[in-house]
C-alpha atoms as a PDB file:
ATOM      1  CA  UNK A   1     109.732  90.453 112.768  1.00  0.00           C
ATOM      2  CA  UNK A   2     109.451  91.737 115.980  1.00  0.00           C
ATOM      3  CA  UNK A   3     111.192  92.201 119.832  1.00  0.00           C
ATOM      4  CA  UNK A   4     114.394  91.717 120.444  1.00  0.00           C
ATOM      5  CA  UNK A   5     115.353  89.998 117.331  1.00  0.00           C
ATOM      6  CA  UNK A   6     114.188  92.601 114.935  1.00  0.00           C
ATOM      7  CA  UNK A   7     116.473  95.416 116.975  1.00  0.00           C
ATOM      8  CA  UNK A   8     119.652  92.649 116.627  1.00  0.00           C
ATOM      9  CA  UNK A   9     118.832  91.966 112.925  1.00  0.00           C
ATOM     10  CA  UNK A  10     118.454  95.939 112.621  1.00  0.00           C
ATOM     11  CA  UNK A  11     121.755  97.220 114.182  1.00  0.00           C
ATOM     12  CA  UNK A  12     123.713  94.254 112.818  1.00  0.00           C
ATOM     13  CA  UNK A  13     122.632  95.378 108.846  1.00  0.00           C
ATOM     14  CA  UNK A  14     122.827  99.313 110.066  1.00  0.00           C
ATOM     15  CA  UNK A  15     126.573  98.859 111.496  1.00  0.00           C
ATOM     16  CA  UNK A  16     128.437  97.123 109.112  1.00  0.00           C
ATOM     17  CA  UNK A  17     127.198  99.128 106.378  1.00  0.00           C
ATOM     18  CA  UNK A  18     128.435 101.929 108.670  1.00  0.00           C
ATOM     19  CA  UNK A  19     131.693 100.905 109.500  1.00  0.00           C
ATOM     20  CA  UNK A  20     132.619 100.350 105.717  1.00  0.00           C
ATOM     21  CA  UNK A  21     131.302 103.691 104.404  1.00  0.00           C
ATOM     22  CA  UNK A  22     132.919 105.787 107.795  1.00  0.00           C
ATOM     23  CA  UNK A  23     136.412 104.306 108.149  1.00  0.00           C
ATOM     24  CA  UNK A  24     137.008 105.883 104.379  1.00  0.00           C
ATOM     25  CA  UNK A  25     135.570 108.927 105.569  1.00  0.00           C
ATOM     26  CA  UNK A  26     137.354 109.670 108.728  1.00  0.00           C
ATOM     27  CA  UNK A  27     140.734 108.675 106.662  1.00  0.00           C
ATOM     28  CA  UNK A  28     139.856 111.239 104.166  1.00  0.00           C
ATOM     29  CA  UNK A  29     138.667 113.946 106.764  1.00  0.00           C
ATOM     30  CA  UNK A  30     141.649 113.302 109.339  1.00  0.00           C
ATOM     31  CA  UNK A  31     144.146 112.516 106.866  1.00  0.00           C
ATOM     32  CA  UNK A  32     144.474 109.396 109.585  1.00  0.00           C
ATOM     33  CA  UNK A  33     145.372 105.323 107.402  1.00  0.00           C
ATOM     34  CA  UNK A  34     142.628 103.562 106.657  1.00  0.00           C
ATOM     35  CA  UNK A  35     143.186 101.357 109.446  1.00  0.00           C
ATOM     36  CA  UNK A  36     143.686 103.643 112.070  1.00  0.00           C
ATOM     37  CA  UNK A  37     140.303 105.783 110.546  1.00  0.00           C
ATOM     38  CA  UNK A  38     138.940 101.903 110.464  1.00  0.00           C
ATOM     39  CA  UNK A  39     139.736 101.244 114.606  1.00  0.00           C
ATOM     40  CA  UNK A  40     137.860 104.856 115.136  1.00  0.00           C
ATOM     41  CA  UNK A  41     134.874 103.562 112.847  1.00  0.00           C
ATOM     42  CA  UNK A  42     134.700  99.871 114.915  1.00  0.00           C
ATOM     43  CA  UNK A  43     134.678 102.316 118.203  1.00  0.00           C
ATOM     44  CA  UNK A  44     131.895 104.434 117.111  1.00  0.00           C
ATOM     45  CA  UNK A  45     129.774 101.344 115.850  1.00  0.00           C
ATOM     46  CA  UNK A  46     130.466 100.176 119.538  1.00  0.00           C
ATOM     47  CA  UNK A  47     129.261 103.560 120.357  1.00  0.00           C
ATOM     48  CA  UNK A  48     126.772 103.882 118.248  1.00  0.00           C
ATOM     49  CA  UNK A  49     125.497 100.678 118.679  1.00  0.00           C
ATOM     50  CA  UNK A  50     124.722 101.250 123.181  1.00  0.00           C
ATOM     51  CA  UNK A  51     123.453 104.227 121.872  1.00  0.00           C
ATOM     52  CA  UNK A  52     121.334 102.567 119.451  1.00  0.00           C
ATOM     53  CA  UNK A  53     120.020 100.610 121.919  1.00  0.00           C
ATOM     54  CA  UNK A  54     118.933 103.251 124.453  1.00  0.00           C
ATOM     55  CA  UNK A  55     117.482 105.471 122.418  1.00  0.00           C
ATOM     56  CA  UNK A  56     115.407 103.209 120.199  1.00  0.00           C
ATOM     57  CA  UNK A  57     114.175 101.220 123.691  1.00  0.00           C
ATOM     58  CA  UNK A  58     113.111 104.846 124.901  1.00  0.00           C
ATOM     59  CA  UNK A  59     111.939 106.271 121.280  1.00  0.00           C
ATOM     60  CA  UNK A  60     109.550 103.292 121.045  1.00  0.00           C
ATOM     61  CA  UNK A  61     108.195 103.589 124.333  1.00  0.00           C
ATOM     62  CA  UNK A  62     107.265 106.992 123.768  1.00  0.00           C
ATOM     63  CA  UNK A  63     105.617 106.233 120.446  1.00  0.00           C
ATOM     64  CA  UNK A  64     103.426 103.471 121.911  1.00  0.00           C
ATOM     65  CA  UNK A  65     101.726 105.795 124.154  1.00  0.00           C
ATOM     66  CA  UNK A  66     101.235 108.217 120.771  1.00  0.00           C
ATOM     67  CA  UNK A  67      97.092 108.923 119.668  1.00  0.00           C
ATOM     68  CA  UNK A  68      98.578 108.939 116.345  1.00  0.00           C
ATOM     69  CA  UNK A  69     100.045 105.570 115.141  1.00  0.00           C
ATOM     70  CA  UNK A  70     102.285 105.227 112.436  1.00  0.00           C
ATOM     71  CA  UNK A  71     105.822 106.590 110.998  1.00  0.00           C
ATOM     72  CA  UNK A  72     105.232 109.824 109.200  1.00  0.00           C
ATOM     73  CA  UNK A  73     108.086 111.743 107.636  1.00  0.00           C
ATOM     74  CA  UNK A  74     108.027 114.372 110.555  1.00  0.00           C
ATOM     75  CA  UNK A  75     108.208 111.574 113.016  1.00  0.00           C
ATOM     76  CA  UNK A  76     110.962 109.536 111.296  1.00  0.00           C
ATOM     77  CA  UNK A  77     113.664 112.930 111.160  1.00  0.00           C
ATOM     78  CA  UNK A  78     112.933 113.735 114.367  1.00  0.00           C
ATOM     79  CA  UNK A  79     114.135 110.320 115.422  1.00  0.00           C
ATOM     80  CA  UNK A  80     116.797 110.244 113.541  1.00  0.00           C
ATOM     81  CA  UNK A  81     117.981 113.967 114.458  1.00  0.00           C
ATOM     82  CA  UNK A  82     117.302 113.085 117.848  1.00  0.00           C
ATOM     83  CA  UNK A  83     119.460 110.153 117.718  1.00  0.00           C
ATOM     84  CA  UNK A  84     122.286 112.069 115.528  1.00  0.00           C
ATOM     85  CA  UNK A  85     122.552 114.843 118.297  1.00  0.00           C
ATOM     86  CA  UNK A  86     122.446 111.996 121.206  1.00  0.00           C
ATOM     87  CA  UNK A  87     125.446 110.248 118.736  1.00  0.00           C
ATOM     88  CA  UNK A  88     127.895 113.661 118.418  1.00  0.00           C
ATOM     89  CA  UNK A  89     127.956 114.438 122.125  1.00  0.00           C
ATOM     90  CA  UNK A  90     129.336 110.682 121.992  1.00  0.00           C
ATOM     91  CA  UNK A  91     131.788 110.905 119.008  1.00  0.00           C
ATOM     92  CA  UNK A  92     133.449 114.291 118.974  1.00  0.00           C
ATOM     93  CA  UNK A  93     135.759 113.502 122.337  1.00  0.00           C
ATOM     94  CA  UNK A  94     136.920 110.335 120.456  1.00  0.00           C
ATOM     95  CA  UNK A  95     137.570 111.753 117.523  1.00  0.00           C
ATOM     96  CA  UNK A  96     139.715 114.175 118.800  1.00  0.00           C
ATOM     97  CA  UNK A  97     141.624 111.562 121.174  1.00  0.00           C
ATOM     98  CA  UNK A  98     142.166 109.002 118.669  1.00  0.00           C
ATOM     99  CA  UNK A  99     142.441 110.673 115.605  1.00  0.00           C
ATOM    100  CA  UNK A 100     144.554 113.392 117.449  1.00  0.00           C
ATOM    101  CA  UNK A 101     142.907 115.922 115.896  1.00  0.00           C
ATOM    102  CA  UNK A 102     141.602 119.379 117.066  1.00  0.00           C
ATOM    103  CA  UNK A 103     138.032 120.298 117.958  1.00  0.00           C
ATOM    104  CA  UNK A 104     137.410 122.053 114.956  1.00  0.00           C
ATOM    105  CA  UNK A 105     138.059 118.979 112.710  1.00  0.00           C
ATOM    106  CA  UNK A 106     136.750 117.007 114.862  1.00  0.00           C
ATOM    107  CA  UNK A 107     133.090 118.975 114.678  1.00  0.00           C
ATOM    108  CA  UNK A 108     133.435 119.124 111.499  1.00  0.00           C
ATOM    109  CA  UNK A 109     134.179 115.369 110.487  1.00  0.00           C
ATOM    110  CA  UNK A 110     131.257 114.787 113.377  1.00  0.00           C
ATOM    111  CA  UNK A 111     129.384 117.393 111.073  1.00  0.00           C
ATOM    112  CA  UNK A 112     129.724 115.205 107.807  1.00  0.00           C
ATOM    113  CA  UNK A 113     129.694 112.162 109.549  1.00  0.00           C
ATOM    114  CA  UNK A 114     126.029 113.149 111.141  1.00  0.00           C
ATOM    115  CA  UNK A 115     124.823 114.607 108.094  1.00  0.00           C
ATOM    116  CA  UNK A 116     125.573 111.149 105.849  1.00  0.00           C
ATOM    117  CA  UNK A 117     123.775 109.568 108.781  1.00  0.00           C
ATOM    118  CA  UNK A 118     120.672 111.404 108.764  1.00  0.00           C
ATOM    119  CA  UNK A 119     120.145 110.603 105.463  1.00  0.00           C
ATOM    120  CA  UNK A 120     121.392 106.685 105.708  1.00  0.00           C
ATOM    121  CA  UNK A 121     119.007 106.321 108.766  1.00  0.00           C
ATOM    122  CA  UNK A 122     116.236 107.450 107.511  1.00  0.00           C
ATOM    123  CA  UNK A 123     116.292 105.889 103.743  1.00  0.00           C
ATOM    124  CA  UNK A 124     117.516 102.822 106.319  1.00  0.00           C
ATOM    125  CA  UNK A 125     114.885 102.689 107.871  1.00  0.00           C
ATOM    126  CA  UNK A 126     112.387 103.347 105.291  1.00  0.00           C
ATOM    127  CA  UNK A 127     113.885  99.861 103.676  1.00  0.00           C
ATOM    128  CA  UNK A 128     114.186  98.140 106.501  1.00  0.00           C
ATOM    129  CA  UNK A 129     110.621  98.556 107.761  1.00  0.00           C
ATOM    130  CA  UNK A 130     109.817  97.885 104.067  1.00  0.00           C
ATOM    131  CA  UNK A 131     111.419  94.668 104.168  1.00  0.00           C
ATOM    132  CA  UNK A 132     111.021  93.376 107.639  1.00  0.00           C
ATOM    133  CA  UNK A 133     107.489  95.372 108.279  1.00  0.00           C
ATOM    134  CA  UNK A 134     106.825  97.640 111.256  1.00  0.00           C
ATOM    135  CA  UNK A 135     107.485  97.312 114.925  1.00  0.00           C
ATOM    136  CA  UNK A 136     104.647  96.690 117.359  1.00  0.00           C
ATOM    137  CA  UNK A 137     104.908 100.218 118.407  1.00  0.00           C
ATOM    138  CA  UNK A 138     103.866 101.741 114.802  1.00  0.00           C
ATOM    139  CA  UNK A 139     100.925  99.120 113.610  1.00  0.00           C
ATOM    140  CA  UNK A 140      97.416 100.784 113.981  1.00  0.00           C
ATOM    141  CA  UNK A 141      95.416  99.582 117.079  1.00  0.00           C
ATOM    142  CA  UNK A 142      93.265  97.024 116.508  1.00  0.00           C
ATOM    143  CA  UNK A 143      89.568  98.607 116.557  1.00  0.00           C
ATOM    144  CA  UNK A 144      87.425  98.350 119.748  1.00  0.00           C
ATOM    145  CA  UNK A 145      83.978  96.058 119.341  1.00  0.00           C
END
C-alpha cells in the first residue's frame, strides 16, 4: 500500500488507538472527567493528526534523497523524537487552557504523554510497515543495467 491511501489508513489506525489510551491518561494526570480529558484527547488527535501530516510529507521527502535506503533503528527514533518534539510545542498551550492546569503539569503530562508515544510510534510503526509493507521512500533502488 502506498500514496495517499497508506498515510489515511496509517493515521486513522494510529489515532484512535491514541485517543482511547490518552483521554484515561490526561484524566488521571489532570485529575480532569474522563470526558473532559476525552475532548482534550479528540483535540490533540486533531493536532496530532495536521501534524502528522506535515511532518511525515517532509520526513519522507528527505529520506528519498538518502544514499542509504531503508528504516534502521537510528532512523526510525529520530523520526519519531523528531515528531514528539514538533507534537509538545503543539500540546502543552492546550493542555494548560483546557485542562486549566499550570505549566508544570502541563510539561509534565506532555512529558508522559510523549514518552508513551515514542514508544507506541515506533513499535507502531514497526507493525504497521510489517503489515502493510514499506513506503516508496524506504524500498531499495532498483539496480542500474
Amino acid at each position: 500500500m502506498q500514496g495517499i491511501r497508506r498515510k489515511i489508513v496509517y493515521v486513522t489506525l494510529f489515532e484512535a488507538i491514541a485517543i482511547a489510551v490518552t483521554s484515561n491518561g490526561l484524566s488521571a494526570g489532570s485529575g480532569a472527567s474522563l470526558e473532559h480529558a476525552g475532548v482534550a484527547a479528540v483535540a490533540s488527535s486533531v493536532i496530532a493528526v495536521v501534524w502528522n501530516l506535515a511532518y511525515n510529507t517532509a520526513f519522507e521527502r528527505w529520506e528519498s534523497r538518502q544514499t542509504v535506503r531503508g528504516r534502521s533503528f537510528r532512523r526510525r527514533a529520530a523520526h519519531a523524537i523528531g515528531f514528539e518534539l514538533g507534537l509538545s510545542v503543539l500540546l502543552v498551550p492546550l493542555f494548560i487552557w483546557w485542562l486549566q492546569i499550570g505549566l508544570g503539569q502541563a510539561l509534565l503530562l506532555d512529558v508522559g504523554l510523549s514518552l508513551f508515544f515514542l514508544v507506541y510510534a515506533f513499535l507502531f510503526n514497526l507493525a504497521f510497515d510489517t503489515v502493510f509493507g514499506l513506503p516508496a521512500s524506504a524500498l531499495p533502488l532498483p539496480e542500474q543495467p
